[in-house]
C-alpha atoms as a PDB file:
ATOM      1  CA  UNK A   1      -8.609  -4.968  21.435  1.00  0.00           C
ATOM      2  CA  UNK A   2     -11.670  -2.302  21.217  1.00  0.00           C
ATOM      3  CA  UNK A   3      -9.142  -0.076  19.761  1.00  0.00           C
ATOM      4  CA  UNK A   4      -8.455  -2.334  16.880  1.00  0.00           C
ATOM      5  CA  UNK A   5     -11.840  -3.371  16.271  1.00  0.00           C
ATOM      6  CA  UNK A   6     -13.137   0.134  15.713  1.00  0.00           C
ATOM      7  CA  UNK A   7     -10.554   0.794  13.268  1.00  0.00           C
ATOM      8  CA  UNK A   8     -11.167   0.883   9.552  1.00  0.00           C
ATOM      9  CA  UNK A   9     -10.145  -2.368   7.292  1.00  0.00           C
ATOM     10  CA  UNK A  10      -8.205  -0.011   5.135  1.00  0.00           C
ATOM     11  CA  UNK A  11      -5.938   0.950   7.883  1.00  0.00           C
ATOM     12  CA  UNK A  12      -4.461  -2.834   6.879  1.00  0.00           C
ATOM     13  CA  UNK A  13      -3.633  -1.742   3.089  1.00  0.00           C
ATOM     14  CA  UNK A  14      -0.408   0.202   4.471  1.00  0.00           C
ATOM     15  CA  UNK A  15       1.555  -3.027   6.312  1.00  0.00           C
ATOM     16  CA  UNK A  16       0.042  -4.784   3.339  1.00  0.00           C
ATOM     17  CA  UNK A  17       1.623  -2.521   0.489  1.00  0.00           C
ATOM     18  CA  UNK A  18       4.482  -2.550   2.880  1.00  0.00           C
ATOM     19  CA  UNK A  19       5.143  -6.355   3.214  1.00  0.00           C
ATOM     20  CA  UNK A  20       4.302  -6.804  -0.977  1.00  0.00           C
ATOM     21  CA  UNK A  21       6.527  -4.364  -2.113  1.00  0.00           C
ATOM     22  CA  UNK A  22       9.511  -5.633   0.442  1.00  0.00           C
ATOM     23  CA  UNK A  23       9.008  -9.703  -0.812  1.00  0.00           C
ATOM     24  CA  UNK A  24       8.670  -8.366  -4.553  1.00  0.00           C
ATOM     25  CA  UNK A  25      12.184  -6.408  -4.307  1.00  0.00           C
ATOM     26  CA  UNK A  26      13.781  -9.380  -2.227  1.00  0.00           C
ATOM     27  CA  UNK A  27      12.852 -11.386  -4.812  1.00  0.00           C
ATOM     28  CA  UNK A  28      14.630  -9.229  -7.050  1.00  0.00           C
ATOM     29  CA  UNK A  29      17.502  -8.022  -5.964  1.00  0.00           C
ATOM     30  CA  UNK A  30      20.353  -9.127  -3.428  1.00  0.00           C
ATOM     31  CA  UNK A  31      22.051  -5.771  -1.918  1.00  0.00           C
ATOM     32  CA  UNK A  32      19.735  -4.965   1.219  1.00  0.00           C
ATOM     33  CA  UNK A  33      20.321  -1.107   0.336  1.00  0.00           C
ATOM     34  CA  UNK A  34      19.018  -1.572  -2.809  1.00  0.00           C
ATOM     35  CA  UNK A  35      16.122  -3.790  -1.952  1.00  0.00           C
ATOM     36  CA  UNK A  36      14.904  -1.240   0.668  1.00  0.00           C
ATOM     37  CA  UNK A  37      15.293   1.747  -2.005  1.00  0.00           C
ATOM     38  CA  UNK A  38      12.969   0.073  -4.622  1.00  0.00           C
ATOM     39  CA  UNK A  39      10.730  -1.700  -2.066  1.00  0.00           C
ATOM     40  CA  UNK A  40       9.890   2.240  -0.849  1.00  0.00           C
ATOM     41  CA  UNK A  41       9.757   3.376  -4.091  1.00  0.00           C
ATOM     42  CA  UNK A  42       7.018   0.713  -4.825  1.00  0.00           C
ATOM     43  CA  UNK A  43       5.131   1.360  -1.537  1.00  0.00           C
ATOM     44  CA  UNK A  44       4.838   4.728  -2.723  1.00  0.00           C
ATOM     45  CA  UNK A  45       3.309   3.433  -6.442  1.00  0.00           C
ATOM     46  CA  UNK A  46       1.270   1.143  -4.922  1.00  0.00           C
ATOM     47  CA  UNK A  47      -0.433   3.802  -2.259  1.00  0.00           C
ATOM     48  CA  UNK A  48      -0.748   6.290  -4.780  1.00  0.00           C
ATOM     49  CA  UNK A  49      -2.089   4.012  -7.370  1.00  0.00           C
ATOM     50  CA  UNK A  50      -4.529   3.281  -4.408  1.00  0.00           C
ATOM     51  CA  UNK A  51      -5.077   6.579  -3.347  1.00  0.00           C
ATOM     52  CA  UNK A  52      -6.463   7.442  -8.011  1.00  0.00           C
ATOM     53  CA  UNK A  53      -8.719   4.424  -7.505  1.00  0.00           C
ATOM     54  CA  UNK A  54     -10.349   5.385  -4.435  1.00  0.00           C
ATOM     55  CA  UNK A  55     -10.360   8.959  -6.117  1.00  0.00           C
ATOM     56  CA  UNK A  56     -12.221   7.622  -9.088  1.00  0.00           C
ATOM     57  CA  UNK A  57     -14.762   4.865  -6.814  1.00  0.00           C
ATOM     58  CA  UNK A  58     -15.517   8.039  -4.865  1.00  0.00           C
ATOM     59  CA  UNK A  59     -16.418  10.350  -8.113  1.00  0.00           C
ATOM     60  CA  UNK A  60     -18.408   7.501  -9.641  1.00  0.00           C
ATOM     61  CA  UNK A  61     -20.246   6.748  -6.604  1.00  0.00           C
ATOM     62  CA  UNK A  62     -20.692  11.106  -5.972  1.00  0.00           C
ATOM     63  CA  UNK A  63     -24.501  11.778  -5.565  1.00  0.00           C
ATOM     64  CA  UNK A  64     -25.621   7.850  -5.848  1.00  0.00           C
END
């Protein structure tokens, strides 16, 4: 329990992204082979699109 209390809040965004982009490509399509092809495909958006944010937050906030 230590273990998990030391560890960063933003270790959560990955099962998060995970579990978003699976229910949002369920909800979209039927065939599971298909659902689990988009659903990594838009884990992979939304981490990246992530990853530019915290890029820019970190330039704004450079030298503050």
């Amino acid at each position: 329990m230590l273990v998990l209390a030391q560890l960063g809040v933003t270790w959560y965004l990955f099962p998060l992204a995970a579990v978003i982009s699976l229910v949002y490509s369920a909800t979209r399509y039927e065939a599971p082979a298909r659902i689990l092809s988009r659903a990594g495909k838009l884990f992979l958006q939304i981490l990246f699109f992530m990853a530019v944010i915290l890029g820019v937050l970190m330039l704004l906030s450079f030298r503050l």
